[in-house]
C-alpha atoms as a PDB file:
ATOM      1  CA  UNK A   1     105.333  74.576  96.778  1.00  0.00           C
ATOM      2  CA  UNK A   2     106.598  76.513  99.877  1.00  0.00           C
ATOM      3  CA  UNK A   3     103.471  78.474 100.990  1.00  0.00           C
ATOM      4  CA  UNK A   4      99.506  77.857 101.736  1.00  0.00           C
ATOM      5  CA  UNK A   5      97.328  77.724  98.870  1.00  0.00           C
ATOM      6  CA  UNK A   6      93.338  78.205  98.166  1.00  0.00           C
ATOM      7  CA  UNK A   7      92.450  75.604  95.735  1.00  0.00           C
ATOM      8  CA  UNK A   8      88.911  77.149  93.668  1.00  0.00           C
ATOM      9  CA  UNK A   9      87.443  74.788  91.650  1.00  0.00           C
ATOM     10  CA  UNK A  10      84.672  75.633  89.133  1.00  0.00           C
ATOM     11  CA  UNK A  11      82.734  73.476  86.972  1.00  0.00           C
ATOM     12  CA  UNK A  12      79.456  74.467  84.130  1.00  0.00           C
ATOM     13  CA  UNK A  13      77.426  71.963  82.932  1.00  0.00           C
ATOM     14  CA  UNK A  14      75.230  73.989  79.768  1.00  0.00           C
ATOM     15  CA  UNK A  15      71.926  72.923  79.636  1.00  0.00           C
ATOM     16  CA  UNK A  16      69.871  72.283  75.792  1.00  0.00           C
ATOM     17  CA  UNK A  17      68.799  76.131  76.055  1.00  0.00           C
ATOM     18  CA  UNK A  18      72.334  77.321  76.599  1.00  0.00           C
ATOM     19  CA  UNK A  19      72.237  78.167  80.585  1.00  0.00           C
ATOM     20  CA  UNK A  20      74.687  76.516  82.426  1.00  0.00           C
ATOM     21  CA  UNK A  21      75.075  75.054  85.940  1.00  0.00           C
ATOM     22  CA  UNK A  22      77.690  76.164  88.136  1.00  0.00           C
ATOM     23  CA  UNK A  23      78.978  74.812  90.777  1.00  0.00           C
ATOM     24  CA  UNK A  24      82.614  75.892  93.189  1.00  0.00           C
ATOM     25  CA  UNK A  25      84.197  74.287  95.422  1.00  0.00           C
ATOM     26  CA  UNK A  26      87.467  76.175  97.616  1.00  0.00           C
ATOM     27  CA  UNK A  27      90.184  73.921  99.160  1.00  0.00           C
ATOM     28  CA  UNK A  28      92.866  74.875 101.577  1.00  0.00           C
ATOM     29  CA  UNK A  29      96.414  73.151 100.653  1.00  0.00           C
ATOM     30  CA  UNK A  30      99.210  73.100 103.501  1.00  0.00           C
ATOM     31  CA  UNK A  31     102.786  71.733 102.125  1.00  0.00           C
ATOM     32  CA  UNK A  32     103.320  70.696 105.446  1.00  0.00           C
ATOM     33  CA  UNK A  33     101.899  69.776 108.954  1.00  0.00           C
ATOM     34  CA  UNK A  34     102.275  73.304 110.621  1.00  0.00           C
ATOM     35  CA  UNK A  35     102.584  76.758 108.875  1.00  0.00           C
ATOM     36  CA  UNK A  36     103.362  80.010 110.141  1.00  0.00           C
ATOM     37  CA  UNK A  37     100.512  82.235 110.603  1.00  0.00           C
ATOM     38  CA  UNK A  38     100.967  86.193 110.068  1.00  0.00           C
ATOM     39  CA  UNK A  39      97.975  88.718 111.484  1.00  0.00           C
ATOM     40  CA  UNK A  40      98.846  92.408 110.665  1.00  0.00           C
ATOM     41  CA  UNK A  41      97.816  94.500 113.658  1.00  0.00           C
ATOM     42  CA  UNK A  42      96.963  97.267 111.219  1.00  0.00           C
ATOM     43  CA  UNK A  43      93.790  97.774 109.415  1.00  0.00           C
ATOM     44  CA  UNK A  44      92.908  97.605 105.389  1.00  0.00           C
ATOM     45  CA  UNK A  45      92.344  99.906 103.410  1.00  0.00           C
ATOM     46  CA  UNK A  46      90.932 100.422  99.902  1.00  0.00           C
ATOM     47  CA  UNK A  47      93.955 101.225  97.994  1.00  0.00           C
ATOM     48  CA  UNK A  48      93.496 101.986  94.162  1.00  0.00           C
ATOM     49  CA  UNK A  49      95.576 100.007  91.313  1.00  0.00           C
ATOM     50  CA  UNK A  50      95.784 102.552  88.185  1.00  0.00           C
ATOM     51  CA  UNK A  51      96.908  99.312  86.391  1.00  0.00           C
ATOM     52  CA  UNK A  52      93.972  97.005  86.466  1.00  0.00           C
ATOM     53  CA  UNK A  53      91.312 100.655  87.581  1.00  0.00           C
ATOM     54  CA  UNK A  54      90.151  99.033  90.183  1.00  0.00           C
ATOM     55  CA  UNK A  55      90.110  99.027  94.010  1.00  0.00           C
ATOM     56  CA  UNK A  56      91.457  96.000  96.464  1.00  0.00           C
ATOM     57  CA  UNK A  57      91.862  95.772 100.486  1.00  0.00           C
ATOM     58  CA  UNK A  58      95.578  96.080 101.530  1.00  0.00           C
ATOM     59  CA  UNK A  59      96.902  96.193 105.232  1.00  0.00           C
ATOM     60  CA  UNK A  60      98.105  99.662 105.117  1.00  0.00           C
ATOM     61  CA  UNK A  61     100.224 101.722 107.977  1.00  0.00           C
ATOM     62  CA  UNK A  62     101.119 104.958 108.082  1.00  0.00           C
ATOM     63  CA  UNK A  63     104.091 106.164 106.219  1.00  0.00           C
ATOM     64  CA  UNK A  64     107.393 106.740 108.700  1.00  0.00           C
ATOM     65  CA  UNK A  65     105.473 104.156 111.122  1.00  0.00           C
ATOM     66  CA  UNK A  66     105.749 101.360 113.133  1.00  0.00           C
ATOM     67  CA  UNK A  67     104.438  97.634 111.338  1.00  0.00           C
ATOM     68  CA  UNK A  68     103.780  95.499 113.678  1.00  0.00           C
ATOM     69  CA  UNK A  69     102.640  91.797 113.053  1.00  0.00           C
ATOM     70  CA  UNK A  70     101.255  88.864 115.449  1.00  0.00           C
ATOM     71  CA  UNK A  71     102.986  85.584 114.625  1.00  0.00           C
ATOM     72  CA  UNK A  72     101.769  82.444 115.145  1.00  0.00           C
ATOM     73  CA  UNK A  73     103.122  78.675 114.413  1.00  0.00           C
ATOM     74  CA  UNK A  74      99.988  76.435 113.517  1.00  0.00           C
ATOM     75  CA  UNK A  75      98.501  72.780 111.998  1.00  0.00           C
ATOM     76  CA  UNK A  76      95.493  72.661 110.090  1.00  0.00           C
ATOM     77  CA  UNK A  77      92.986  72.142 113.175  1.00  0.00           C
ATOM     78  CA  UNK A  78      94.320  76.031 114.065  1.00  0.00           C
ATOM     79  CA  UNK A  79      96.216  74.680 117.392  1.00  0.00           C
ATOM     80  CA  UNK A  80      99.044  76.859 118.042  1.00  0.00           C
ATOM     81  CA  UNK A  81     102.283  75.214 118.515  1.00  0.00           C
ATOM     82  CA  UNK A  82     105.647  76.017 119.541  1.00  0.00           C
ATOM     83  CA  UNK A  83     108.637  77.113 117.737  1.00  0.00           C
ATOM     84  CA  UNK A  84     111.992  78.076 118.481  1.00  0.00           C
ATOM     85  CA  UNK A  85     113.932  79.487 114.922  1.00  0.00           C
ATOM     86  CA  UNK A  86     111.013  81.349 113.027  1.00  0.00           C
ATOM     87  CA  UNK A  87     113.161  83.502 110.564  1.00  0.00           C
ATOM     88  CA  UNK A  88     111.240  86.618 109.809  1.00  0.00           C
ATOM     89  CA  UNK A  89     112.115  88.915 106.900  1.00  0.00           C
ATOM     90  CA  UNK A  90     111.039  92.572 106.240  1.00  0.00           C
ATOM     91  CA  UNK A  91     110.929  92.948 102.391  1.00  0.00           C
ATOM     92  CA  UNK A  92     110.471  96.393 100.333  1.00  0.00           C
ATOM     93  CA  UNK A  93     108.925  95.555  97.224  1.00  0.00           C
ATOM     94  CA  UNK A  94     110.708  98.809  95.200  1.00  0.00           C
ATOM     95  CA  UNK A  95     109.144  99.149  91.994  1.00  0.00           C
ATOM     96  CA  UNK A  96     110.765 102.153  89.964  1.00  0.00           C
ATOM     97  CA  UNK A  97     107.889 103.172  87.128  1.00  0.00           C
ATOM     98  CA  UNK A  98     108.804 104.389  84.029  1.00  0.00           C
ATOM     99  CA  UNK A  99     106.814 105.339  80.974  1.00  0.00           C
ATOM    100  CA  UNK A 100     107.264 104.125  77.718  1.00  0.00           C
ATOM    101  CA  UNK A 101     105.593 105.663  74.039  1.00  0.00           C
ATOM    102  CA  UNK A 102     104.887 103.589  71.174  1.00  0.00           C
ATOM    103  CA  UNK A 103     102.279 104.548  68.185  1.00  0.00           C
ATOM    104  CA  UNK A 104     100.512 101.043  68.698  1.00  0.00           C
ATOM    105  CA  UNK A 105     100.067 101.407  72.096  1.00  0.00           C
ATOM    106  CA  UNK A 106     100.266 104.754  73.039  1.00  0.00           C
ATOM    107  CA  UNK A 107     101.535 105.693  76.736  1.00  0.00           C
ATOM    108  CA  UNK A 108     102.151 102.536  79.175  1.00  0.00           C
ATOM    109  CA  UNK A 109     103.041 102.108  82.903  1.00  0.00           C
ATOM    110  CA  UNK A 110     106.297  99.478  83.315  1.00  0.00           C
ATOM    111  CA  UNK A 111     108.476  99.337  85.810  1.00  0.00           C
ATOM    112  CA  UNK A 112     111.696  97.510  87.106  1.00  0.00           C
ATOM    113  CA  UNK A 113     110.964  95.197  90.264  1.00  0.00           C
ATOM    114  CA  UNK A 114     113.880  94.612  93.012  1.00  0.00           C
ATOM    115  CA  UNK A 115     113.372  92.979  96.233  1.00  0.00           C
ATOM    116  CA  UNK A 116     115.542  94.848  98.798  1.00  0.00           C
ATOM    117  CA  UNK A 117     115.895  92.691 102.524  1.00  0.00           C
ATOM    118  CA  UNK A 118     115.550  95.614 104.970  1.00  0.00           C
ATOM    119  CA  UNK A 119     115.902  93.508 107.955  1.00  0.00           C
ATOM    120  CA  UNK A 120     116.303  89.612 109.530  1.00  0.00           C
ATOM    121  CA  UNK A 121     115.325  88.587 113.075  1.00  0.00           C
ATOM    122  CA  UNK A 122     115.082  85.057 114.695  1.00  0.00           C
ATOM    123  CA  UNK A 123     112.310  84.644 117.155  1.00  0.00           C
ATOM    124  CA  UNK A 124     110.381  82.026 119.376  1.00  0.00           C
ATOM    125  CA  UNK A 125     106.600  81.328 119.416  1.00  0.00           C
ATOM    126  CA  UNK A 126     105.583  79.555 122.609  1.00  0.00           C
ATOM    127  CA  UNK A 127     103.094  76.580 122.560  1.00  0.00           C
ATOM    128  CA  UNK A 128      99.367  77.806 122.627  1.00  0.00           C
ATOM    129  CA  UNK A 129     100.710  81.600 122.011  1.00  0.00           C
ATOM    130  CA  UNK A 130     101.716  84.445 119.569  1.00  0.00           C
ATOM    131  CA  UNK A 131     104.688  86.616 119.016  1.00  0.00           C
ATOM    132  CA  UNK A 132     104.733  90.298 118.493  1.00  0.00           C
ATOM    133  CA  UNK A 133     107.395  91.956 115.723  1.00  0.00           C
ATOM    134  CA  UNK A 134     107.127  95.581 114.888  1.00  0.00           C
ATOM    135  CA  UNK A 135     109.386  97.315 111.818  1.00  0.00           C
ATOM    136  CA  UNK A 136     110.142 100.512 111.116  1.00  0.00           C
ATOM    137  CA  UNK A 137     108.852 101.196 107.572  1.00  0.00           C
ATOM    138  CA  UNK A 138     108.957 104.554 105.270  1.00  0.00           C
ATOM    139  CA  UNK A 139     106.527 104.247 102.447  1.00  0.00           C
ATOM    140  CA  UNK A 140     105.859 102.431  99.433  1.00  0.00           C
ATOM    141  CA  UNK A 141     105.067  98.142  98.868  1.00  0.00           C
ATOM    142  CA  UNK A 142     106.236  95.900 101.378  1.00  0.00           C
ATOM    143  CA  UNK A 143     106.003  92.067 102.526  1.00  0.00           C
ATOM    144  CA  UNK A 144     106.653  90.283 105.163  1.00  0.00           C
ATOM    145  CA  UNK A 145     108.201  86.891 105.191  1.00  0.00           C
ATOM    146  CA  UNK A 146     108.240  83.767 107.834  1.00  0.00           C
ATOM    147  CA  UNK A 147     109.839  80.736 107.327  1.00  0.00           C
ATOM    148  CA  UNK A 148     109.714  77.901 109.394  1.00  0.00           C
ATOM    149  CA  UNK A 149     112.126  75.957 107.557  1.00  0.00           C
ATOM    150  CA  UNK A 150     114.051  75.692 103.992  1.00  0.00           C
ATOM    151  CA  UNK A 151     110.888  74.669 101.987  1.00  0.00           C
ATOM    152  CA  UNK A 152     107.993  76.553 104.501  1.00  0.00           C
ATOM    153  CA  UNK A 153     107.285  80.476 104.127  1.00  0.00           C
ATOM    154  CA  UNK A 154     104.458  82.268 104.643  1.00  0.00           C
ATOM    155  CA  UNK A 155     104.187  85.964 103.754  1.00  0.00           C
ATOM    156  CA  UNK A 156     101.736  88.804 103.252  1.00  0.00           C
ATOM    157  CA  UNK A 157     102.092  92.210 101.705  1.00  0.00           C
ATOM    158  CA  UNK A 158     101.100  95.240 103.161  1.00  0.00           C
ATOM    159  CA  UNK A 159     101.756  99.352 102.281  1.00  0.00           C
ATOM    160  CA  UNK A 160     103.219 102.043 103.793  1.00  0.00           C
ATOM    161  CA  UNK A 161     100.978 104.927 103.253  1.00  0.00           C
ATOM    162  CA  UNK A 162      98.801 105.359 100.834  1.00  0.00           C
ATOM    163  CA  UNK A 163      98.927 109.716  99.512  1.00  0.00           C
ATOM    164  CA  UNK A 164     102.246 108.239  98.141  1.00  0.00           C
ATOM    165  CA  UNK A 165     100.245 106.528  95.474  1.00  0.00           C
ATOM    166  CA  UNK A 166      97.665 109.733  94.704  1.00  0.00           C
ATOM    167  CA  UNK A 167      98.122 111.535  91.388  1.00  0.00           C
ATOM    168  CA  UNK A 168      98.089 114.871  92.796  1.00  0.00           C
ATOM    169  CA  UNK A 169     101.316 115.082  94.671  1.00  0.00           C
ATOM    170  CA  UNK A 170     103.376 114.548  91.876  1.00  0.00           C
ATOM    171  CA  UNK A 171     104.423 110.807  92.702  1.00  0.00           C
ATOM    172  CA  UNK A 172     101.868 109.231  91.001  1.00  0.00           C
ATOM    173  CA  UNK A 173     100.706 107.709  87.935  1.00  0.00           C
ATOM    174  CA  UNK A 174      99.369 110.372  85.980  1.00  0.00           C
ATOM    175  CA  UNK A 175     100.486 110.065  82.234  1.00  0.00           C
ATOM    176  CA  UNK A 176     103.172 112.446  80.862  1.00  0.00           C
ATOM    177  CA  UNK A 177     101.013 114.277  78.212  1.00  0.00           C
ATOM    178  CA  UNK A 178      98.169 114.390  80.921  1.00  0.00           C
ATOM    179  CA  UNK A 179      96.997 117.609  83.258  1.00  0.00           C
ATOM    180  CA  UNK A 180      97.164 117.333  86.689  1.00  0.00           C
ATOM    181  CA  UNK A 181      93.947 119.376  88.984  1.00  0.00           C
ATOM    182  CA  UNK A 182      94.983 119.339  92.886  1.00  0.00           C
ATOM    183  CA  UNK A 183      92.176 121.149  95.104  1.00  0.00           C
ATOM    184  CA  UNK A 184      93.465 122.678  98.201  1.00  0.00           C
ATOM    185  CA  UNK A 185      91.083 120.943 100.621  1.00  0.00           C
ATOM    186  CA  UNK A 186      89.329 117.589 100.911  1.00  0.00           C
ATOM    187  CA  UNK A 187      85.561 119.570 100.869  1.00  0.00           C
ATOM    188  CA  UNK A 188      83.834 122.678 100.513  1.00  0.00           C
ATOM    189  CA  UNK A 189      80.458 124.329 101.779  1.00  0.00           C
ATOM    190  CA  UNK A 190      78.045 126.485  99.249  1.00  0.00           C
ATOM    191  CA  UNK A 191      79.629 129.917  98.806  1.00  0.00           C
ATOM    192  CA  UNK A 192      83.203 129.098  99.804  1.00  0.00           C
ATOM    193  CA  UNK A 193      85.759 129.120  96.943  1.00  0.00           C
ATOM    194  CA  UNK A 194      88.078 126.210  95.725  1.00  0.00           C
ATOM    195  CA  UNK A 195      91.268 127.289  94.463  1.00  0.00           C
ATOM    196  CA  UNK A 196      92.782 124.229  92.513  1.00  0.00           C
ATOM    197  CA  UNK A 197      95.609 124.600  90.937  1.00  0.00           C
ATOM    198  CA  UNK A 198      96.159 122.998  87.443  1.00  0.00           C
ATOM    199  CA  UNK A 199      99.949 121.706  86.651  1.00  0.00           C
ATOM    200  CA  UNK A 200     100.855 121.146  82.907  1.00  0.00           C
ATOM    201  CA  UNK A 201     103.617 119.871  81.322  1.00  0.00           C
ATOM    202  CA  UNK A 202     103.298 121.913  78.403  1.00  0.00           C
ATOM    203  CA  UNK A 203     101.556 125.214  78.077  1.00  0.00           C
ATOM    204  CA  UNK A 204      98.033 125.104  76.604  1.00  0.00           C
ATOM    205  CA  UNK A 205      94.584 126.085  76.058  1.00  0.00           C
ATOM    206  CA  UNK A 206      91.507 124.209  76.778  1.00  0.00           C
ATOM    207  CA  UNK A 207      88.745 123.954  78.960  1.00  0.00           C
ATOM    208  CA  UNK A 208      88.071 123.442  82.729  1.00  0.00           C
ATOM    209  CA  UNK A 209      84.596 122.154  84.194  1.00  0.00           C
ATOM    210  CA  UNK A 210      82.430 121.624  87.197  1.00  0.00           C
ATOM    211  CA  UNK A 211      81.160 117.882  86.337  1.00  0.00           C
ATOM    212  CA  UNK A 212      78.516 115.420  87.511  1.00  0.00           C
ATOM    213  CA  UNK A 213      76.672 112.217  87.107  1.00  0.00           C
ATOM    214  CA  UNK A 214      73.487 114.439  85.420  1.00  0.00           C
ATOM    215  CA  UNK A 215      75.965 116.972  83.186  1.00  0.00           C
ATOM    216  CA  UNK A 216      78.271 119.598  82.891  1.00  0.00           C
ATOM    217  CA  UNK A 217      77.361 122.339  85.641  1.00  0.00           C
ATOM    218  CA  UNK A 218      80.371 125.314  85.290  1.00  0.00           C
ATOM    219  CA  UNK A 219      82.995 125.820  82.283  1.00  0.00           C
ATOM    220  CA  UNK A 220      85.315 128.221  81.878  1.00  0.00           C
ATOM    221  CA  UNK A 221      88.306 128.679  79.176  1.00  0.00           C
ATOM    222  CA  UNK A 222      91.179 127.850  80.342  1.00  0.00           C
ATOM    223  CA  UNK A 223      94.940 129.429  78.866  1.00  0.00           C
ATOM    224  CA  UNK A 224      97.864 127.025  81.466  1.00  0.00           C
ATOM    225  CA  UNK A 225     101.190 128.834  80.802  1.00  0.00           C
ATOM    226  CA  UNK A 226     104.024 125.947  80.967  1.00  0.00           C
ATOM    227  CA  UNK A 227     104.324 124.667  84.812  1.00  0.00           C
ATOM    228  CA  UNK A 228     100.838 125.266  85.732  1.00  0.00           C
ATOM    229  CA  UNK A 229      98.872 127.823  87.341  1.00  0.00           C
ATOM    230  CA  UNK A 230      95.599 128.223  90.099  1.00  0.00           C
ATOM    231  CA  UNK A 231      92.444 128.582  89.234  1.00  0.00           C
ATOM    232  CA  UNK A 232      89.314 130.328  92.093  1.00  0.00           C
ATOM    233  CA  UNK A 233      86.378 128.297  91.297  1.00  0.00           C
ATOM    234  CA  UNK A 234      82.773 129.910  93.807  1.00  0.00           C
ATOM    235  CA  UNK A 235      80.747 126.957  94.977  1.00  0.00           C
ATOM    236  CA  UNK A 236      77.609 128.068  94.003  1.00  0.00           C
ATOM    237  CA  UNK A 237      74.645 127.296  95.874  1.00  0.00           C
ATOM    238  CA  UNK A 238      73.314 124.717  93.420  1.00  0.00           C
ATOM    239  CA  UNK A 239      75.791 122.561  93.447  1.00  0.00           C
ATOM    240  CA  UNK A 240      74.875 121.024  97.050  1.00  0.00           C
ATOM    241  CA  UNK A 241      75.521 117.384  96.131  1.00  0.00           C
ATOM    242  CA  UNK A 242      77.766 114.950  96.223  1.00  0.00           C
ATOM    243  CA  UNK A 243      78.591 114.063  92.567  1.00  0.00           C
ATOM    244  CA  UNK A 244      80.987 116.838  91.491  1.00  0.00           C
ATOM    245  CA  UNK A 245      84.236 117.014  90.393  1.00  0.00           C
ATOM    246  CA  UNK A 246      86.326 119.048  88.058  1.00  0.00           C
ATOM    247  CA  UNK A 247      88.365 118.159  85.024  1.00  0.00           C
ATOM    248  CA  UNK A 248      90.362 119.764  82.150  1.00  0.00           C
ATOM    249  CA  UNK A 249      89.814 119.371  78.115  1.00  0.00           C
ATOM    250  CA  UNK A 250      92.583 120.313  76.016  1.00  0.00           C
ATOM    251  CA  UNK A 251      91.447 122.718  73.036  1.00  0.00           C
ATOM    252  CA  UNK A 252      91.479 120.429  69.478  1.00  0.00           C
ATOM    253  CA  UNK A 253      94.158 121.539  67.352  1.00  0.00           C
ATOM    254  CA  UNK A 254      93.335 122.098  63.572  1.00  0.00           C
END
C-alpha cells in the first residue's frame, strides 16, 4: 500500500421480523508515519459522469489555467513537518472514447486509458509550513502526484474545465445514432425566442417538444435534413417556470 486509506466498516445484525441493525465504523490507515498532504486552491464543482448518470464533486479549474496546489508534509496528529525532496508529478489522465455496437448490448462508451507525465519538480516544505506549486493545464482529467519516498504517494485528481465534457459542443458523449439540441443562450424571458439548433447524423423526421415535469407543453413536426438545422421556438407566456426543456422523437418507421 503506498497511499492513505479510509477503512468503512459495516455490519447488520437482522432481527426475527426481518429488520436489521446497522452499525459503521470509518478508519483512517497511514502506511507510514508522515504523508504528504495535497489542498487544491481551486473550488469543486458538480461535474456529471454519463457513465454511472450521476453527479460527484471534482476540484475543477478553468481550461488554459493555472492549477495551483498547497503542499504539506504531515503525521497523523496533523503537525506539519519538514521535508526537503517532495517529488511532485503533474499527470493527464487522457482517455480517448470510442463507441462500440453490438446487438446484445446495443451502443457502449469504452475508451483507451494512458497516463502521460506532463511535468516533474523537486521541492522543500519547511517545518510547521506549506508549499505552493502552480501548473499550467489545458483541459480534460488530471492528477496530481507527491511522493515522499519509493513506497509513499499521495495524489488527487482534479479537471480542467468542465464545457469540455457537455454534449452540446460536439466533444461529448452523446451516442452516434442520437440527436443533438444546443440552445443559443443559457435562459430566456416570456416572449423572447430560442433558436436551438438540432444536429443529426442522419437526415430524418420526427418530432420536437417543449417538455416538463406536469406534460408536454409545445410540439411541432420536425423534417432535419442530414447535418442539422435551427429551429425559432416563442417563449410563450405560460411557460414561466422552471421545469422546461426541449427534446426530439424520431418518427417510428413501419
Amino acid at each position: 500500500m503506498h497511499s492513505p486509506l479510509n477503512l468503512i466498516l459495516q455490519a447488520s445484525l437482522l432481527e426475527t421480523g426481518g429488520r436489521p441493525v446497522t452499525r459503521c465504523a470509518t478508519t483512517a490507515i497511514w502506511p507510514a508515519a508522515a504523508l504528504p498532504g495535497i489542498r487544491p486552491l481551486f473550488a469543486n464543482k458538480a461535474v456529471y459522469d454519463y457513465r454511472s448518470d450521476s453527479y460527484h464533486d471534482e476540484p475543477t479549474v478553468p481550461e488554459n489555467s493555472l492549477a495551483e496546489f498547497d503542499l504539506v508534509y504531515a503525521n497523523s496528529q496533523g503537525v506539519k513537518l519538514a521535508a526537503d525532496k517532495l517529488v511532485v508529478r503533474l499527470i493527464r489522465e487522457r482517455r480517448d472514447y470510442y463507441w462500440s455496437f453490438s446487438d446484445s448490448e446495443g451502443w457502449q462508451s469504452r475508451y483507451d486509458a494512458k497516463d502521460l507525465q506532463e511535468d516533474e519538480r523537486v521541492i522543500t516544505v519547511p517545518a510547521s509550513g506549506s508549499s505552493k506549486v502552480g501548473f499550467p493545464v489545458e483541459w480534460g482529467s488530471y492528477r496530481l502526484e507527491v511522493q515522499a519516498d519509493e513506497k509513499i504517494v499521495s495524489s488527487v485528481r482534479f479537471k480542467a474545465g468542465y464545457d469540455w465534457q457537455d454534449n452540446t459542443n460536439g466533444t461529448g458523449a452523446l451516442r452516434p445514432d442520437q440527436v443533438k439540441l444546443k440552445l443559443d443562450k443559457a435562459a430566456y424571458q416570456l416572449g423572447e425566442t430560442v433558436h436551438l439548433q438540432v444536429e443529426s447524423p442522419t437526415a430524418g423526421k420526427g418530432y420536437l417538444m417543449v417538455e416538463s415535469s406536469s406534460g408536454t407543453l409545445w410540439w411541432q413536426p420536425l423534417t432535419v435534413p442530414q447535418g442539422g438545422t435551427q429551429v425559432d421556438v416563442p417563449v410563450a407566456d405560460s411557460w414561466q417556470r422552471h421545469d422546461l426543456y426541449f427534446s426530439h422523437r424520431g418518427a417510428r418507421r413501419r
